[in-house]
Protein backbone atom coordinates (compact mmCIF):
# COMPACT_ATOMS: atom_id res chain seq x y z
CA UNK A 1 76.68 52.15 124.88
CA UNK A 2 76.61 55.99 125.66
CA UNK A 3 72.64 55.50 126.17
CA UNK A 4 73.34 52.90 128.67
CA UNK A 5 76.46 55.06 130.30
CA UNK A 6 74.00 57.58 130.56
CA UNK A 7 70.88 56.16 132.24
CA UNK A 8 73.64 54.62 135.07
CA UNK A 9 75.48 58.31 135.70
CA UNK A 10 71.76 59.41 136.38
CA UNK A 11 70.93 56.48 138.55
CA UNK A 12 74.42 56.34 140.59
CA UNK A 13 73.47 60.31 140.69
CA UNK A 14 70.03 59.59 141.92
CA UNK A 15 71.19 57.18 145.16
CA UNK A 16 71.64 59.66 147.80
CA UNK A 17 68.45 60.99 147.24
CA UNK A 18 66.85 57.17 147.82
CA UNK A 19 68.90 56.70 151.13
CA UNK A 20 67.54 60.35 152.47
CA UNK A 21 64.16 59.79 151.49
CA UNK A 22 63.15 55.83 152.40
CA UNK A 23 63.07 54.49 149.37
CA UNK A 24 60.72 53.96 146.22
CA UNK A 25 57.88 55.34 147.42
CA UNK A 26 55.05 57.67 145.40
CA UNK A 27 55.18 59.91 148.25
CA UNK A 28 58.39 61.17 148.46
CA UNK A 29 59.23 64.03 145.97
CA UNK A 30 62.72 62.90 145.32
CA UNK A 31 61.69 59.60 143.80
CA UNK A 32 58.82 61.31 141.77
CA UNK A 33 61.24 63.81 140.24
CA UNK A 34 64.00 61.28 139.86
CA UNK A 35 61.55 58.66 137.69
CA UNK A 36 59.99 61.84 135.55
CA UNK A 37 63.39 62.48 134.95
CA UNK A 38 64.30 59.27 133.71
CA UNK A 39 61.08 58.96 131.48
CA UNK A 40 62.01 61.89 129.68
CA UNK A 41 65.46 60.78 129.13
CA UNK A 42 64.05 57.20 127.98
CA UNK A 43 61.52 58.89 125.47
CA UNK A 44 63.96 61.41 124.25
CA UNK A 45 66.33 58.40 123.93
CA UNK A 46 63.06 56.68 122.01
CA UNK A 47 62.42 59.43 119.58
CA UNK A 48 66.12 59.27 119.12
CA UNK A 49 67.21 63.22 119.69
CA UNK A 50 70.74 62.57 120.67
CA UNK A 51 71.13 61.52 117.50
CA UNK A 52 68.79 64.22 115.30
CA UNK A 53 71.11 66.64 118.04
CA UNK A 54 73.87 64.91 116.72
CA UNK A 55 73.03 65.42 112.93
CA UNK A 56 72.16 69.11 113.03
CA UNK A 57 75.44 69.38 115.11
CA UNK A 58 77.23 67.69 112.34
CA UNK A 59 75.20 69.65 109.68
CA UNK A 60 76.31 72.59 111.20
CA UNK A 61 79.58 71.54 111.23
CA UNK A 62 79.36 70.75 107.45
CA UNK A 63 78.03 73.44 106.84
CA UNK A 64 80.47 75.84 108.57
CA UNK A 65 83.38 73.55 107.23
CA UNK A 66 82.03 74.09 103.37
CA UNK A 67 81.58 78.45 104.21
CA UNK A 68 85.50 77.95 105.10
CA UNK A 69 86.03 76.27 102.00
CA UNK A 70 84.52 79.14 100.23
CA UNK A 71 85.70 81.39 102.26
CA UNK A 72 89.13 80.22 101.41
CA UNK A 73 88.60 79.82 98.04
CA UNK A 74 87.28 83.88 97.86
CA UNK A 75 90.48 84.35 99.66
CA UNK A 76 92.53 82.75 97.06
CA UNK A 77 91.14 84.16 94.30
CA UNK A 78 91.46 87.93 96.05
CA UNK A 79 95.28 87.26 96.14
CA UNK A 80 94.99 86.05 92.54
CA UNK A 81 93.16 89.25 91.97
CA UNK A 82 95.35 91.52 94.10
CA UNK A 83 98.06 89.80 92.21
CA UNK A 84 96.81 90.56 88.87
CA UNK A 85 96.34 94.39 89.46
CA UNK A 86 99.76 94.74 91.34
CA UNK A 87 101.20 93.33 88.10
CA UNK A 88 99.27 95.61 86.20
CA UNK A 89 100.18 98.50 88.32
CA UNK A 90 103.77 97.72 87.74
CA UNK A 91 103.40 97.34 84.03
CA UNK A 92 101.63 100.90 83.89
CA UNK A 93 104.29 102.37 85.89
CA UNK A 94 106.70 101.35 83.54
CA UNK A 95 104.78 102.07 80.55
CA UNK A 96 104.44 105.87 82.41
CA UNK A 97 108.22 105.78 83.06
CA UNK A 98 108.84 104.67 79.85
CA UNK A 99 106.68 107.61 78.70
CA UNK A 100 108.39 110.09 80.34
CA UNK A 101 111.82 108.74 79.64
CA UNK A 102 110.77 109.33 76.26
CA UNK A 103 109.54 113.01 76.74
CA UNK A 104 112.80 113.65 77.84
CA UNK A 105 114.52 112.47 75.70
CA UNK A 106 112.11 113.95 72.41
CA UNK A 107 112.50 117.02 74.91
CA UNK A 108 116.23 116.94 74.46
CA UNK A 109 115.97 116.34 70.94
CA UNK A 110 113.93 119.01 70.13
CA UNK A 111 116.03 121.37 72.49
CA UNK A 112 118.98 120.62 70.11
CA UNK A 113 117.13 120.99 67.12
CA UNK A 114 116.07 124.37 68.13
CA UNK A 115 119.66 125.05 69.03
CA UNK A 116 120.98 123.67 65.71
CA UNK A 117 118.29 125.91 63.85
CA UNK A 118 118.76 129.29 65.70
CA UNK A 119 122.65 128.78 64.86
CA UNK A 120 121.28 128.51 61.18
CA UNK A 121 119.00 131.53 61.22
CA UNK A 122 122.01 133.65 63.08
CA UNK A 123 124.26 132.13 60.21
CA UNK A 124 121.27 133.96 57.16
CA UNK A 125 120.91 137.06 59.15
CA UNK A 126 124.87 137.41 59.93
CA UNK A 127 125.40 136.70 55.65
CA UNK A 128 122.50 138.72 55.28
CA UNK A 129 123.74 141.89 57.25
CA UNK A 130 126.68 141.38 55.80
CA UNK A 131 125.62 141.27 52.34
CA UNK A 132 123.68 144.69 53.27
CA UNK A 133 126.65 146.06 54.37
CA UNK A 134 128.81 144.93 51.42
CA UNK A 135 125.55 146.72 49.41
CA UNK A 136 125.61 150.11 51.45
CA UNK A 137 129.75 149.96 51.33
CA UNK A 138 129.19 149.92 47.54
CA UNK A 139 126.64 152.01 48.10
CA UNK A 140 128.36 154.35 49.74
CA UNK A 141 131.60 154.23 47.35
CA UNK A 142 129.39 155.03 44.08
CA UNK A 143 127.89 157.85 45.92
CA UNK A 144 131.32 158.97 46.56
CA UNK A 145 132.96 158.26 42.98
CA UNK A 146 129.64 159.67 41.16
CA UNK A 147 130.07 162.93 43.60
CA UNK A 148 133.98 163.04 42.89
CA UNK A 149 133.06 162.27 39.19
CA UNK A 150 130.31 165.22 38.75
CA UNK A 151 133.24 167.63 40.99
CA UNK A 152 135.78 166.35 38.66
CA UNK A 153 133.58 167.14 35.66
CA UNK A 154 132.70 170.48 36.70
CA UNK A 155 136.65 171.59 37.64
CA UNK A 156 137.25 170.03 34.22
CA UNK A 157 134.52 171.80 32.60
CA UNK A 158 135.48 174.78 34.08
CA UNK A 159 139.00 174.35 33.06
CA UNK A 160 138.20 173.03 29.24
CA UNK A 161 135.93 175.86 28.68
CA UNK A 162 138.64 178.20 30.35
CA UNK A 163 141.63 176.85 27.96
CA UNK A 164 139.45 175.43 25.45
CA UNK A 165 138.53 176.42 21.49
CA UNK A 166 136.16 175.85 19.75
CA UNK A 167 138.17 173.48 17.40
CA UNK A 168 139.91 171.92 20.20
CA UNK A 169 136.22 171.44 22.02
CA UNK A 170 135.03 169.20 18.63
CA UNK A 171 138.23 167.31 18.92
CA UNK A 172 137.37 166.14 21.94
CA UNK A 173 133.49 165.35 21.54
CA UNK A 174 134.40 163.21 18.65
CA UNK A 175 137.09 161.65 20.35
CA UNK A 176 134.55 161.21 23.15
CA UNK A 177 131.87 159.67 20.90
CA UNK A 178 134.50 157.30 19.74
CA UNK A 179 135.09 156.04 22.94
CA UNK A 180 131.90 155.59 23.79
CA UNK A 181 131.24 153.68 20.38
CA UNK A 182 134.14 151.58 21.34
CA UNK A 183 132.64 150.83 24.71
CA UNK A 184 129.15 149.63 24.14
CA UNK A 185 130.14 147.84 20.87
């Protein structure tokens, strides 16, 4: 049908040049060009090209149709893809928030530990100085008693051996001894 459609749009296409140029005759260029013309439609209509036209047309269709496909389908799985690695961005920012929420908070932690255990070492060194000064205080009383004690002794020795016998001096020495027997037994 479109074969025979097309050899009568060439012919009805062809008439004016018949009425200008007389006719079917050899001689006139018009008809020569006109019959060539349909001779190589007719034996490109016998070797059937419309039709191999027509199958590389549609094989290039098919083909383009199945690189869309694909094309499509590399799309899809980029999203999938893209997808995949935003979610795994997200879970790595979280696990890095989570991270540093953590820091903080062992941050914190170890702030107030360090707090807690200064306050402890201030506590030793305050019981510490104080213990030195309690020592130096006592210290610092023995020095005193042992220097009023000698002073004491001396006056008194001075005084004894001023008013003091001989007899009287024994009296006391074994009096003294006593004492000090009473003491350390």
């Amino acid at each position: 049908m479109r074969y025979t459609l097309a050899l009568a749009i060439t012919l009805t296409s062809s008439l004016p040049a018949f009425a200008a140029g007389g006719g079917m005759n050899m001689g006139n260029t018009d008809f020569v060009v006109i019959l060539a013309f349909l001779l190589f439609v007719g034996i490109l209509l016998y070797v059937k090209v419309p039709s191999m036209v027509s199958k590389m047309l549609d094989d290039r269709a098919d083909g383009i149709k199945s690189e869309l496909e694909e094309a499509r389908a590399l799309r899809e799985e980029a999203q999938t893809v893209l997808a995949s690695y935003e979610r795994k961005q997200k879970d790595v920012q979280a696990q890095a928030d989570r991270i540093v929420a953590n820091a903080r908070e062992e941050a914190t932690t170890a702030a107030a530990q360090a707090k807690a255990d200064l306050e402890v070492s201030i506590a030793r060194r305050l019981v510490a100085a104080q213990e030195q000064i309690a020592a130096a205080e006592a210290s610092a009383i023995k020095e005193v008693r042992d220097g009023a004690i000698a002073v004491a002794v001396d006056v008194a020795d001075k005084v004894i051996s001023d008013q003091l016998t001989a007899t009287d001096a024994n009296k006391l020495i074994d009096a003294a001894i006593g004492d000090v027997n009473a003491k350390l037994h």
